[in-house]
N, C-alpha and C. Protein backbone atom coordinates (compact mmCIF):
# COMPACT_ATOMS: atom_id res chain seq x y z
N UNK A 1 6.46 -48.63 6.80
CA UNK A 1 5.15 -48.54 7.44
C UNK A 1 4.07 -48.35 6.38
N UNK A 2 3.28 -49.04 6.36
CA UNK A 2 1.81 -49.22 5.62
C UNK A 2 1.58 -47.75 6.05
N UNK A 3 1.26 -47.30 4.34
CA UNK A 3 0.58 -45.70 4.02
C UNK A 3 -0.72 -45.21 5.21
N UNK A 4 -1.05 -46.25 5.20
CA UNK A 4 -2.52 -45.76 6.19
C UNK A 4 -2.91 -46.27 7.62
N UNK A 5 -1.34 -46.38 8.19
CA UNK A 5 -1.35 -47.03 9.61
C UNK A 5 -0.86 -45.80 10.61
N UNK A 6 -0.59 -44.52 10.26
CA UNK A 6 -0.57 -43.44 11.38
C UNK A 6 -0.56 -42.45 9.84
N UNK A 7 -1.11 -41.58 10.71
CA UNK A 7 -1.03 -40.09 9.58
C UNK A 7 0.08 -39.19 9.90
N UNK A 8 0.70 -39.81 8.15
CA UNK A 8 1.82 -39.05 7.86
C UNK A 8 1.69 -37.84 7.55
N UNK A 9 1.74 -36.44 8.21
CA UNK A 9 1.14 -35.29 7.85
C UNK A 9 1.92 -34.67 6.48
N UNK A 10 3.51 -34.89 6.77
CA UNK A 10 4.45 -34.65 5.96
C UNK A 10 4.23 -34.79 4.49
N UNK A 11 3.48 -36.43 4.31
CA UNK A 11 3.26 -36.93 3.17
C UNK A 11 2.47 -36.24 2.54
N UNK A 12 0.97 -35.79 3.43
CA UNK A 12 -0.36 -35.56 2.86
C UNK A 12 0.14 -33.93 2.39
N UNK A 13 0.96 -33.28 3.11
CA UNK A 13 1.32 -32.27 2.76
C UNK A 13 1.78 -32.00 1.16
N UNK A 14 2.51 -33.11 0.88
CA UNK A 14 3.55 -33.21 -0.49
C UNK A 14 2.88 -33.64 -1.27
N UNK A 15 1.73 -34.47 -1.32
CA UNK A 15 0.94 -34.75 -1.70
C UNK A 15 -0.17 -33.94 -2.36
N UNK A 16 -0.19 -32.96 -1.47
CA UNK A 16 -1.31 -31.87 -1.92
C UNK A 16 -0.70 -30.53 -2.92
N UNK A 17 0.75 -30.40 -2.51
CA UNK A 17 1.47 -29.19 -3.00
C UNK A 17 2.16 -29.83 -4.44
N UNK A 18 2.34 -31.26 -4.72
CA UNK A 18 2.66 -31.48 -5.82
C UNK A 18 1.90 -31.15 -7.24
N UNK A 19 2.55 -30.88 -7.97
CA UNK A 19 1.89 -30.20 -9.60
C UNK A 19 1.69 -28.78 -9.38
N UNK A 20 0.41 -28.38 -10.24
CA UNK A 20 0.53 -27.02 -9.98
C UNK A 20 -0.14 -26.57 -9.14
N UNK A 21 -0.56 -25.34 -8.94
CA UNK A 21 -1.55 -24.63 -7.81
C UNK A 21 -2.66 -25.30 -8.20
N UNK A 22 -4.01 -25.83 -7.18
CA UNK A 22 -5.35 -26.30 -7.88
C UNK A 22 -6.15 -25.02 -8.29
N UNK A 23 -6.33 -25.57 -8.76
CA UNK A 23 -7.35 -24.65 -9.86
C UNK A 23 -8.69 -24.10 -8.98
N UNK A 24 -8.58 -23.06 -9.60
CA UNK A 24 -10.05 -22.30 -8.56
C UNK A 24 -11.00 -21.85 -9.66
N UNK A 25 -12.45 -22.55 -9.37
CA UNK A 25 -13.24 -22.40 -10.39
C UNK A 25 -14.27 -21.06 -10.24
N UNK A 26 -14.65 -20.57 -11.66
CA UNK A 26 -15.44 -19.61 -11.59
C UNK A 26 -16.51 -20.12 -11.32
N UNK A 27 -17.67 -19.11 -10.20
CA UNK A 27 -18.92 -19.88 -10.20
C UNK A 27 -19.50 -18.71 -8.95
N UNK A 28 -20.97 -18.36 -9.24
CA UNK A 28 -21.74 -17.92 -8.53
C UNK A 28 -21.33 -17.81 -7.18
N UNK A 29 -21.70 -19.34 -6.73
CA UNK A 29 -21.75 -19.14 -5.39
C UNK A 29 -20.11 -19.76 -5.07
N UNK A 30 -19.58 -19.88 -4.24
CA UNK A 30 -18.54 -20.61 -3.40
C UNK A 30 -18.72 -21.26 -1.96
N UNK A 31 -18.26 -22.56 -1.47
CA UNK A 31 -18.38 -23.06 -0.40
C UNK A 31 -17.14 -24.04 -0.05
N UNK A 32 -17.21 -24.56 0.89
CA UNK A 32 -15.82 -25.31 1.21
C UNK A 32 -16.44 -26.21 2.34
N UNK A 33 -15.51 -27.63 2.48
CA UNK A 33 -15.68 -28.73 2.90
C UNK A 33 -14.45 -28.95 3.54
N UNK A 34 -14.17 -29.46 5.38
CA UNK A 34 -12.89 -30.26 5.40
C UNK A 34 -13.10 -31.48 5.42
N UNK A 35 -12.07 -31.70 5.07
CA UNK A 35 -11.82 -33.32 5.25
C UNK A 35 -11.06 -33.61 6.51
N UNK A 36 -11.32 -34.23 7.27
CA UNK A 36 -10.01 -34.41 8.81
C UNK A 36 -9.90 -35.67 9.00
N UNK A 37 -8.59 -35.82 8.88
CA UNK A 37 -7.86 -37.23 8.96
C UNK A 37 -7.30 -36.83 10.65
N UNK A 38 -7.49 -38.17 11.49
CA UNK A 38 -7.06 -38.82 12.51
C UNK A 38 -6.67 -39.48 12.74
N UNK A 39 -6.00 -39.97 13.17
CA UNK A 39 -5.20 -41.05 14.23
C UNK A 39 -6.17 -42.20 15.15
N UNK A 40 -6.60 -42.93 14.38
CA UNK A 40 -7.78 -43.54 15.01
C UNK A 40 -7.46 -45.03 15.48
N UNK A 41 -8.25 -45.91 16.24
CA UNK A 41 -7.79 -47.24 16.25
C UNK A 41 -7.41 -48.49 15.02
N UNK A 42 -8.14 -47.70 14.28
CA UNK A 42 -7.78 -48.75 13.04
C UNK A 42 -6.76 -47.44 11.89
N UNK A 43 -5.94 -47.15 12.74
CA UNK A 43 -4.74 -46.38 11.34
C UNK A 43 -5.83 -44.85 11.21
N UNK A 44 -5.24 -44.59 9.85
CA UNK A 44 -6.33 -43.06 9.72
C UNK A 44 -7.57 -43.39 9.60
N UNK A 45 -8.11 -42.24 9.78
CA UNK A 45 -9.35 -42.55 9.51
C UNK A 45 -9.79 -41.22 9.64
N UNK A 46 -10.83 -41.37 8.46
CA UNK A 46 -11.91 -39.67 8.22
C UNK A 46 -12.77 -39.59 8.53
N UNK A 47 -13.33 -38.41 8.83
CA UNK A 47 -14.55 -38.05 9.27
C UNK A 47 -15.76 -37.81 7.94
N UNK A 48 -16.75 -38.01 7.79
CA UNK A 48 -17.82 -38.07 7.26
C UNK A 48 -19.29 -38.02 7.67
N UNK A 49 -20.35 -37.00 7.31
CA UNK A 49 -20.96 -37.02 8.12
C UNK A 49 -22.59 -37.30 7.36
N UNK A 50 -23.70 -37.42 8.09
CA UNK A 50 -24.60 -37.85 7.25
C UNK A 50 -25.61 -36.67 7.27
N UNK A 51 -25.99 -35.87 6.48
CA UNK A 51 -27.23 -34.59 6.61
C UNK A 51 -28.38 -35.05 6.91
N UNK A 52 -28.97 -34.20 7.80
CA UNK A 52 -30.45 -34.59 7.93
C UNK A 52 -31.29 -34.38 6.97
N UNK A 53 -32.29 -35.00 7.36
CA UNK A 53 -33.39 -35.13 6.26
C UNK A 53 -34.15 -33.26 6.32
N UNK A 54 -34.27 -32.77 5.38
CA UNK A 54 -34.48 -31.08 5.50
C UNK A 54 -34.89 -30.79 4.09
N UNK A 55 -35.82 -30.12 3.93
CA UNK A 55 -36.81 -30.13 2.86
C UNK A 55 -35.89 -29.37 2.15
N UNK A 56 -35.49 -28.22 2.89
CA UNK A 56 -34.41 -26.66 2.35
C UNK A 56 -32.91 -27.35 1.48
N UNK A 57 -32.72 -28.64 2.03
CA UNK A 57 -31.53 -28.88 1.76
C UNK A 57 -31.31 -30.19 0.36
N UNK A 58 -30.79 -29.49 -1.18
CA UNK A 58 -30.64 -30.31 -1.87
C UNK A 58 -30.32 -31.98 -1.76
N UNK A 59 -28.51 -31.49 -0.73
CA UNK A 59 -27.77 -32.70 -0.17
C UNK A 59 -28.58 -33.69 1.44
N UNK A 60 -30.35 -33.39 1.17
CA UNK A 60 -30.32 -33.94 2.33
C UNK A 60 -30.69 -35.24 2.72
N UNK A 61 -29.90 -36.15 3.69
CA UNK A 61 -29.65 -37.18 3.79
C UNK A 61 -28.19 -37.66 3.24
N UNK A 62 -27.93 -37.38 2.51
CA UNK A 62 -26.23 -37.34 2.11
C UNK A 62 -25.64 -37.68 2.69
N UNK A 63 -24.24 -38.84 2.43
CA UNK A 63 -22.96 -38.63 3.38
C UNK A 63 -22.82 -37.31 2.66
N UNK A 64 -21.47 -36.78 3.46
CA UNK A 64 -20.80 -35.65 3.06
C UNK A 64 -19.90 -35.47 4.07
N UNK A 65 -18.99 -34.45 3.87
CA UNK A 65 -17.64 -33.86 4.16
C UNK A 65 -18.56 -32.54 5.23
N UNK A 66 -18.30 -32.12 6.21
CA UNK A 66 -18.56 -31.17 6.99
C UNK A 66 -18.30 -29.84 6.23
N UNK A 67 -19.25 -28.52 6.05
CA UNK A 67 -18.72 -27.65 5.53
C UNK A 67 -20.30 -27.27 5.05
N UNK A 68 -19.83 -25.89 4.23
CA UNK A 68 -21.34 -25.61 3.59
C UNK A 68 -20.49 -23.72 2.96
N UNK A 69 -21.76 -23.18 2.37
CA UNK A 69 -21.41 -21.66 1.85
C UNK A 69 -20.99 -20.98 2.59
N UNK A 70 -20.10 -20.18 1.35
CA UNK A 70 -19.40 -18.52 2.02
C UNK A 70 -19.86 -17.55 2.28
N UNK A 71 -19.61 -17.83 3.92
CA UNK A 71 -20.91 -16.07 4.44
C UNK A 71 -19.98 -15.13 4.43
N UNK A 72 -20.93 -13.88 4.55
CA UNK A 72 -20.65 -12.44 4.01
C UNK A 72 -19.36 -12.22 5.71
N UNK A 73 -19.52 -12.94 6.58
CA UNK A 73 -18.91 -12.82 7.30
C UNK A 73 -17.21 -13.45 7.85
N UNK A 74 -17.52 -14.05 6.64
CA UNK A 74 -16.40 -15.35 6.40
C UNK A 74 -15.27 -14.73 5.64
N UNK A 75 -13.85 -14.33 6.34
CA UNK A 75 -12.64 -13.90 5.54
C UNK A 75 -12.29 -14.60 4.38
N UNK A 76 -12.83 -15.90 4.18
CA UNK A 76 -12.58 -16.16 3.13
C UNK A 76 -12.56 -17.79 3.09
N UNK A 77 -12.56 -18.64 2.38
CA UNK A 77 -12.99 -19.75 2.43
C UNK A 77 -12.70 -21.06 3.21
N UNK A 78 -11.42 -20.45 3.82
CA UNK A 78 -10.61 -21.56 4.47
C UNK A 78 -12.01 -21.45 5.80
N UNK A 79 -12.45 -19.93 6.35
CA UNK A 79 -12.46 -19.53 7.31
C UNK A 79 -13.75 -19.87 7.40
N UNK A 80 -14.48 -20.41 6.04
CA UNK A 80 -15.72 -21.00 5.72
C UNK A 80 -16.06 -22.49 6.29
N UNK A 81 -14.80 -23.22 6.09
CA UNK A 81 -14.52 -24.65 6.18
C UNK A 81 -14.70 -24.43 7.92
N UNK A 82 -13.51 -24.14 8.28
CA UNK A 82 -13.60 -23.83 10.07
C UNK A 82 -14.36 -23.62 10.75
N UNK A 83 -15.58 -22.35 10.38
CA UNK A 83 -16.63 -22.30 10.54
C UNK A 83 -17.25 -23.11 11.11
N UNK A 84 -18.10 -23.63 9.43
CA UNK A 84 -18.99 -24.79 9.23
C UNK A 84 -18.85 -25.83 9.83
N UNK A 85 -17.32 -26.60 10.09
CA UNK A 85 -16.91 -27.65 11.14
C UNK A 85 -17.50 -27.51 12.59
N UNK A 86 -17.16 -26.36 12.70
CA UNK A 86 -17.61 -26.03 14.26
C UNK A 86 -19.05 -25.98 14.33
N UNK A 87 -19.94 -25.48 13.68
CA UNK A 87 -20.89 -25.33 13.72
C UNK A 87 -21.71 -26.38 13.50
N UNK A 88 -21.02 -27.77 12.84
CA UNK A 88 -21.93 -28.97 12.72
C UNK A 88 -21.43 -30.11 13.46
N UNK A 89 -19.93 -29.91 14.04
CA UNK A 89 -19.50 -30.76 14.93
C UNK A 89 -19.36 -30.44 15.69
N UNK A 90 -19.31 -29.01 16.34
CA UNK A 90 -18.13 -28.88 17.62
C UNK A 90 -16.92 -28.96 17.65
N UNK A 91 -16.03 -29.24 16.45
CA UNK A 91 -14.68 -29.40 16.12
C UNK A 91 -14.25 -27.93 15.88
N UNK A 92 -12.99 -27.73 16.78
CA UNK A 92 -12.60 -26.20 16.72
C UNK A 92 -11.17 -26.30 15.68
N UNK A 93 -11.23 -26.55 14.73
CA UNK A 93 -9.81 -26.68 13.95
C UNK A 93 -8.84 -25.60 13.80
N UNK A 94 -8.99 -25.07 13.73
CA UNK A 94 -8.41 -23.70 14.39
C UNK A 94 -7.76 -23.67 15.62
N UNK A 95 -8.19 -24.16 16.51
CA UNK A 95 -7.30 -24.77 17.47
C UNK A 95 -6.82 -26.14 17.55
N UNK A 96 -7.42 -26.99 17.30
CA UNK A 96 -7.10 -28.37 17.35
C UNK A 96 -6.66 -29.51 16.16
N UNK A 97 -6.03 -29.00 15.36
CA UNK A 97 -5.67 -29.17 14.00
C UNK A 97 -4.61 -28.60 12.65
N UNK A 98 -3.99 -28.81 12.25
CA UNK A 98 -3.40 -28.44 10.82
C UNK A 98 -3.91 -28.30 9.72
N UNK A 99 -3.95 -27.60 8.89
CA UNK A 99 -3.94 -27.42 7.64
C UNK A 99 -2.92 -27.87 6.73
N UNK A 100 -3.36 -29.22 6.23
CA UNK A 100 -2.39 -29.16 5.32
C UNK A 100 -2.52 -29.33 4.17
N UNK A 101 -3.48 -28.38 3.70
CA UNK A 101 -3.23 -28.10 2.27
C UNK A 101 -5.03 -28.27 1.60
N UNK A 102 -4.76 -27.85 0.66
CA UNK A 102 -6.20 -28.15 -0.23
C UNK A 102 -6.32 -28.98 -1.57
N UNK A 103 -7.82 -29.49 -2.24
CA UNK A 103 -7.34 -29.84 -3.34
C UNK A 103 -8.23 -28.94 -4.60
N UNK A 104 -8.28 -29.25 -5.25
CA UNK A 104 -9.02 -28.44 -6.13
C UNK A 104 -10.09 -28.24 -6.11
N UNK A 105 -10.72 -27.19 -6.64
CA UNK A 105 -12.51 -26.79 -6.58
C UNK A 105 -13.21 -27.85 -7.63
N UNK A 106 -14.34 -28.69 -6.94
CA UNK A 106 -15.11 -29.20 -7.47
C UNK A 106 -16.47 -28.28 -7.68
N UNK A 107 -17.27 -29.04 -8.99
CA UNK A 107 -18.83 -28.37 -8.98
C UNK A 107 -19.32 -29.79 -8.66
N UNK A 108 -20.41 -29.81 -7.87
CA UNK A 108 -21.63 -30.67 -8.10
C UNK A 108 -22.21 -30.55 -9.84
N UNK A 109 -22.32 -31.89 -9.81
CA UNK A 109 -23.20 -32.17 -11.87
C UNK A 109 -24.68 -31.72 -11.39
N UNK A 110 -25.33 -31.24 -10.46
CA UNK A 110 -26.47 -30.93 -10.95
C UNK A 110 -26.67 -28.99 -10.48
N UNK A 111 -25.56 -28.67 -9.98
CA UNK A 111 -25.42 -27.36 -9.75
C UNK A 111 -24.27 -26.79 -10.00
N UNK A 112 -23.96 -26.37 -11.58
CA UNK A 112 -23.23 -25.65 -12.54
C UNK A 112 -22.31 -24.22 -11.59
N UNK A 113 -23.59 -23.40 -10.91
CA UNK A 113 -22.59 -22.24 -10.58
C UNK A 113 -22.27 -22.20 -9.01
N UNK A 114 -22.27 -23.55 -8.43
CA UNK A 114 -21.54 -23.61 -7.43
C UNK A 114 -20.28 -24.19 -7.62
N UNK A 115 -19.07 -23.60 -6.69
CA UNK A 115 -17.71 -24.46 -7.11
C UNK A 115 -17.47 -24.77 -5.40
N UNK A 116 -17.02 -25.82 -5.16
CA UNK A 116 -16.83 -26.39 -3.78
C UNK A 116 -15.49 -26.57 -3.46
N UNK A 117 -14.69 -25.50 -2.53
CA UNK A 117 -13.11 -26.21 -1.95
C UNK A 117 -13.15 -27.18 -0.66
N UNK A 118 -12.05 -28.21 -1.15
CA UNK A 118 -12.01 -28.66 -0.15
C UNK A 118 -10.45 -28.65 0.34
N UNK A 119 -10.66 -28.85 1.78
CA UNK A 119 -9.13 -28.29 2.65
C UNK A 119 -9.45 -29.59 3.27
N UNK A 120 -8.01 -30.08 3.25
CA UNK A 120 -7.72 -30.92 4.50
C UNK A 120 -7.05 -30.89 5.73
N UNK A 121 -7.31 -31.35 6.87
CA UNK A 121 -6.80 -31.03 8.10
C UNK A 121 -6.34 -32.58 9.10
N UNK A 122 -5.41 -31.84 9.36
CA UNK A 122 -4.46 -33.22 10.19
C UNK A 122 -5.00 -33.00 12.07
N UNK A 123 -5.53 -33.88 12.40
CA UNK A 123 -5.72 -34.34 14.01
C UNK A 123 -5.33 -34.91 14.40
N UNK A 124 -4.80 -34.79 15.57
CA UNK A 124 -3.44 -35.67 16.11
C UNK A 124 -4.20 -37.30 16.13
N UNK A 125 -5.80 -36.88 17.13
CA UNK A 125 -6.14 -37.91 17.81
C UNK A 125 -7.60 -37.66 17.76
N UNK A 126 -8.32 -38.94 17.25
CA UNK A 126 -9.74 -38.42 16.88
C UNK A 126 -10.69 -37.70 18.17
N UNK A 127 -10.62 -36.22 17.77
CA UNK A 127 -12.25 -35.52 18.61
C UNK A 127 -13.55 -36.18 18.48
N UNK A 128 -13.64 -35.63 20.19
CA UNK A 128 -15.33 -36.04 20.35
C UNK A 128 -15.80 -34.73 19.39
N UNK A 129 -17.11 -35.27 19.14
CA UNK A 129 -17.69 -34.32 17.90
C UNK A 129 -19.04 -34.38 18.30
N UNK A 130 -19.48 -32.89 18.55
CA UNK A 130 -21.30 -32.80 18.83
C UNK A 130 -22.26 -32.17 17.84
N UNK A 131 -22.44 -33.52 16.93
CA UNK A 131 -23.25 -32.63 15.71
C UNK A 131 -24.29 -31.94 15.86
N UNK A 132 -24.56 -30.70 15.10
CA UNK A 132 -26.02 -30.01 15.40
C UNK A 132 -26.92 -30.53 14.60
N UNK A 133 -28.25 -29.80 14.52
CA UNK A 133 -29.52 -30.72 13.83
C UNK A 133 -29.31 -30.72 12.37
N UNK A 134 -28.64 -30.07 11.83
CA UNK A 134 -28.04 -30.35 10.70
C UNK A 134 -27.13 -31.32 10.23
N UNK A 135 -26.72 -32.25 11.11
CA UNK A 135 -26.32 -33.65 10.80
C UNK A 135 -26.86 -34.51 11.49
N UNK A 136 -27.36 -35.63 10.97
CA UNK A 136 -27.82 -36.88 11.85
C UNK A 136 -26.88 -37.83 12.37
N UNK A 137 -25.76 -38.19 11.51
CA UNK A 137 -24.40 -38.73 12.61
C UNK A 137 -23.15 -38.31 12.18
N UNK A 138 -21.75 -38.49 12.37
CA UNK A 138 -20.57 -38.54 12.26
C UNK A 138 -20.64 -39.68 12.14
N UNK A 139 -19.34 -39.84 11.26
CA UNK A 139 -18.89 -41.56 11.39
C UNK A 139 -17.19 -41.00 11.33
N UNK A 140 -16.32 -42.04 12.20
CA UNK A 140 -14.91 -41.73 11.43
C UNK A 140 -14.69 -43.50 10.46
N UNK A 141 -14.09 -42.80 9.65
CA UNK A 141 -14.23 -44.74 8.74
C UNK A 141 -12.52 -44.75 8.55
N UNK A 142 -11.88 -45.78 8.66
CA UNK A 142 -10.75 -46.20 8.29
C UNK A 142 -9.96 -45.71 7.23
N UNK A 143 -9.17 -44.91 6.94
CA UNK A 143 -9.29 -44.92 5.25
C UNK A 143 -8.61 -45.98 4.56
N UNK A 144 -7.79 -46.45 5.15
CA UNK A 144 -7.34 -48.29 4.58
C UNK A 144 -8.43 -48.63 3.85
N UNK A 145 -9.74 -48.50 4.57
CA UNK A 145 -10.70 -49.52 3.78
C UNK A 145 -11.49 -48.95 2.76
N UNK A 146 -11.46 -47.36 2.65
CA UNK A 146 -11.66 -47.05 1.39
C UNK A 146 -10.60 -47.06 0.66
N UNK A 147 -9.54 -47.17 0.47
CA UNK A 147 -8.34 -47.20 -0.05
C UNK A 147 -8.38 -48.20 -0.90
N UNK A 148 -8.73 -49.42 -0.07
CA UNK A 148 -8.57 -50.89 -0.58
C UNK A 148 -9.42 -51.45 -1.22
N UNK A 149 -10.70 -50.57 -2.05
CA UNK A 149 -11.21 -50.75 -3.40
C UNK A 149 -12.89 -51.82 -2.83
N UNK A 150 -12.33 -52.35 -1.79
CA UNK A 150 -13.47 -53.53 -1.58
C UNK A 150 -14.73 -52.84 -1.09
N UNK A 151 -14.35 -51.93 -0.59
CA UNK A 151 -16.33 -50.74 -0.56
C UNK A 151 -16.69 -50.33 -1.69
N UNK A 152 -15.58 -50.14 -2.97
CA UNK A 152 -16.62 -49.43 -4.20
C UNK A 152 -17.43 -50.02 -4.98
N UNK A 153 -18.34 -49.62 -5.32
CA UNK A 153 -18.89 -50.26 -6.09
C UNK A 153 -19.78 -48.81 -6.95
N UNK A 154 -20.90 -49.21 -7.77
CA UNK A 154 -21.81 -48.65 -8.56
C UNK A 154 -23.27 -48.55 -8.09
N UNK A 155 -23.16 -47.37 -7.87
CA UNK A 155 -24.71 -46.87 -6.71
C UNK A 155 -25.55 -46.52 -7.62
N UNK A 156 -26.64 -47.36 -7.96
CA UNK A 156 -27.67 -46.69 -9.10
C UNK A 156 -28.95 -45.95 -8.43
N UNK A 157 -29.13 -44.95 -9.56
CA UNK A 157 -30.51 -44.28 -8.85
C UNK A 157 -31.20 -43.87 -10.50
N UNK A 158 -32.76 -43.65 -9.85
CA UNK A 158 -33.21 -43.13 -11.08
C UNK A 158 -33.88 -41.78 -10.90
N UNK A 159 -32.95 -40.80 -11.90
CA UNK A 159 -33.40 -39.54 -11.61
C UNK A 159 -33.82 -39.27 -13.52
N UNK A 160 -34.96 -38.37 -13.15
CA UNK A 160 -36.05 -37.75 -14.22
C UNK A 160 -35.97 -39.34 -15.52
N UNK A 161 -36.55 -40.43 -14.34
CA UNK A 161 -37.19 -41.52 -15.33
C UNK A 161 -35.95 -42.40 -15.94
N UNK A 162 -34.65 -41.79 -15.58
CA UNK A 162 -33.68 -42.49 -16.23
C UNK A 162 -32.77 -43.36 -15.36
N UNK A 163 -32.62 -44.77 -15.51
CA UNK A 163 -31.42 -45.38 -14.65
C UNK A 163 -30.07 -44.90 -14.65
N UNK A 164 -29.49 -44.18 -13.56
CA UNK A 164 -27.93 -44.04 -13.95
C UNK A 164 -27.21 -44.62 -12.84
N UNK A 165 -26.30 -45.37 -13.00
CA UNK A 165 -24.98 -45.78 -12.54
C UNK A 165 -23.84 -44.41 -11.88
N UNK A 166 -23.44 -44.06 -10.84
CA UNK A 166 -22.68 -43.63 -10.14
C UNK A 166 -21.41 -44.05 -9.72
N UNK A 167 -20.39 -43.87 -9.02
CA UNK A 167 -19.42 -44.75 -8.95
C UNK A 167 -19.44 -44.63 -7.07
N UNK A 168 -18.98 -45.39 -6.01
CA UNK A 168 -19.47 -44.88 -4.78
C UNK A 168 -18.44 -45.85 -3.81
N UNK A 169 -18.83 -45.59 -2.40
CA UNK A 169 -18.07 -46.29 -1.62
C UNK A 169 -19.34 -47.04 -0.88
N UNK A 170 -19.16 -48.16 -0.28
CA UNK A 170 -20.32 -48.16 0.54
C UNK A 170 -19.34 -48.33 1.93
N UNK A 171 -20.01 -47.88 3.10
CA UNK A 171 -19.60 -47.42 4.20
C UNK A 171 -20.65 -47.89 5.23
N UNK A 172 -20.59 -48.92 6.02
CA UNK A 172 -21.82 -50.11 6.64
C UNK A 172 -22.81 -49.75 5.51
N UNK A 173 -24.05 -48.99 6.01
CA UNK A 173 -25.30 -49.39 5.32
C UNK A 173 -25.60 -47.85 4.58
N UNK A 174 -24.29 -47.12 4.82
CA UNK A 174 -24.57 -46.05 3.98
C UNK A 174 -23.59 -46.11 2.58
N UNK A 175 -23.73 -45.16 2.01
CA UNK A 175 -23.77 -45.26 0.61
C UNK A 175 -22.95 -43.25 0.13
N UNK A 176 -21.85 -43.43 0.30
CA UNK A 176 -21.14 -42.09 -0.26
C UNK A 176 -20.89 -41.90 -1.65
N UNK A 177 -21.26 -41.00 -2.47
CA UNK A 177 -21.30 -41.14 -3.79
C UNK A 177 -21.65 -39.41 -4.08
N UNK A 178 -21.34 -39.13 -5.70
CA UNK A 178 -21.31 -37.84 -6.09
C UNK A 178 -20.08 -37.17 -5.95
N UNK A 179 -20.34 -35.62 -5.37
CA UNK A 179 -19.56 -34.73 -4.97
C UNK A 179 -17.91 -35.64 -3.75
N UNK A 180 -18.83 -35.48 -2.78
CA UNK A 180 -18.10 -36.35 -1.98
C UNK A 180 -16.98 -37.57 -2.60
N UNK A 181 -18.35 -38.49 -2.87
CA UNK A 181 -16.64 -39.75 -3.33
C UNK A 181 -15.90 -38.91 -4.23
N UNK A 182 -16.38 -37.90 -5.32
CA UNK A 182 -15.36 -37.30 -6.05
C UNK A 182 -13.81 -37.11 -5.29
N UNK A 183 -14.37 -35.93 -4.15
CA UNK A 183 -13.50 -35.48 -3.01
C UNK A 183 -12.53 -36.79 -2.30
N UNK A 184 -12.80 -37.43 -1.88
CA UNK A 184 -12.63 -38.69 -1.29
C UNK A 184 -11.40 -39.11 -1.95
N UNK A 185 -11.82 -39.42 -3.61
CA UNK A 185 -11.37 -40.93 -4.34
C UNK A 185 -10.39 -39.98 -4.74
N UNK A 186 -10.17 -38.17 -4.78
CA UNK A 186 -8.87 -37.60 -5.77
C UNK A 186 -8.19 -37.43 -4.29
N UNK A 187 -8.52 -37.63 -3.32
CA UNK A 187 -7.67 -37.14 -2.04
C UNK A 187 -6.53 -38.55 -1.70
N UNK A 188 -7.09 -39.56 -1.60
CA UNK A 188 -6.56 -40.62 -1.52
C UNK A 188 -5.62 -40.98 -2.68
N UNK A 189 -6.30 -40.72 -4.00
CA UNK A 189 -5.76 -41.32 -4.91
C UNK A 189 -3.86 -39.95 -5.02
N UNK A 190 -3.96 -39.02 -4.78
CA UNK A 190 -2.96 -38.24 -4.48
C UNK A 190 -2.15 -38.34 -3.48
N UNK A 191 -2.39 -39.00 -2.06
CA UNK A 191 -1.40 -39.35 -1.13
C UNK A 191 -0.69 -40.71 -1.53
N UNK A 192 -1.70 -41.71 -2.16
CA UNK A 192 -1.11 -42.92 -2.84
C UNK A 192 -0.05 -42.57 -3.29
N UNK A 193 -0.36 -41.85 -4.73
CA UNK A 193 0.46 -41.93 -5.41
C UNK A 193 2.25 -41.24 -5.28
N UNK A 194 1.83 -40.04 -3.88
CA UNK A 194 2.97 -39.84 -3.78
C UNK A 194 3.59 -40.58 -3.09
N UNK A 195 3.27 -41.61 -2.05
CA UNK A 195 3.28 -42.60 -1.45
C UNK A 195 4.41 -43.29 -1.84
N UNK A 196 4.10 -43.46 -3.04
CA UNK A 196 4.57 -44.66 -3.96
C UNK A 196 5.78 -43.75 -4.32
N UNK A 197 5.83 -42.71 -5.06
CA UNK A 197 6.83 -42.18 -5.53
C UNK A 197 8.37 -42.13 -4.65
N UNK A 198 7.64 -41.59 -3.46
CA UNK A 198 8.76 -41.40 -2.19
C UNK A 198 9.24 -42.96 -2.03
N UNK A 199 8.88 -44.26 -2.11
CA UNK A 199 9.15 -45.35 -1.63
C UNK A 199 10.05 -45.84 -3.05
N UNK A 200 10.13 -45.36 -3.62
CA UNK A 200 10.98 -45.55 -5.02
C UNK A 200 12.40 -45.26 -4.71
């Protein structure tokens, strides 16, 4: 069975626990992101969501991964991710979902003492999702088709006067790049590869 035609939870599991523990970075602040893979009509498929436009908010307009900072009320980061899901989708993962597993703490390149976890979570069957005003849509996208290289491309922008090249997915008429595709392109590129190993 083609890697990305039902979600193998088993896999993504072995996938995530292979090598060593991920690394947890030092840094000011801390926040966390899930990622939730479903069972969708076209094979898996993830959720991704787009931020509203918000003066307060660095990432705004952004695709991105659902999630945001660790409140003083938050046991701790997983409980951050769960949260934040609920609070921008309506997705109760905690009830309606698995954990299976995390990958390592990323920083954003333009904010040094934040470190970002991300957790992934298995859904049987894609949820309805009611974003608050803090997202302008959900999308669930295939992951076959980010998988299969033909969305990436090189997202240029010019920040403080300078042209730079990015590396990105494009996704219809949006454009995922940064933090995110980071998240994205090491999540995939780790179920691949164990993928492959197990089929050996």
């Amino acid at each position: 069975m083609p890697i990305w035609d039902r979600l193998d939870r088993e896999l993504v599991r072995r996938a995530l626990s292979a090598g060593p523990e991920p690394a947890t970075l030092a840094a000011g602040r801390r926040a966390a992101v899930a990622a939730l893979l479903a069972d969708g009509e076209n094979g898996v498929e993830l959720c991704l969501i787009r931020r509203a436009e918000r003066a307060s908010d660095p990432w705004s307009g952004h695709m991105a991964l659902p999630g945001g900072h660790l409140d003083p009320g938050d046991a701790d980061l997983l409980a951050a991710a769960v949260r934040e899901t609920r609070e921008e989708l309506g997705v109760e993962l905690d009830r309606d979902s698995q954990l299976l597993g995390r990958l390592r703490d990323f920083q954003p390149v333009k904010t040094l003492d934040l470190s970002v976890t991300p957790f992934i979570f298995g859904i049987g069957r894609r949820p309805a999702v009611s974003p608050n005003p803090e997202v302008d849509l959900a999308l669930w996208i295939p992951v076959a088709e980010l998988a299969s290289g033909t969305t990436r491309f090189e997202h240029e922008l010019s920040l403080g006067g300078q042209a730079l090249r990015f590396p990105a997915f494009r996704v219809g008429q949006h454009v995922v790049w940064g933090l995110t595709y980071r998240v994205v392109d090491e999540l995939l590129r780790q179920i691949e590869r164990t993928g492959q190993d197990l089929s050996r």
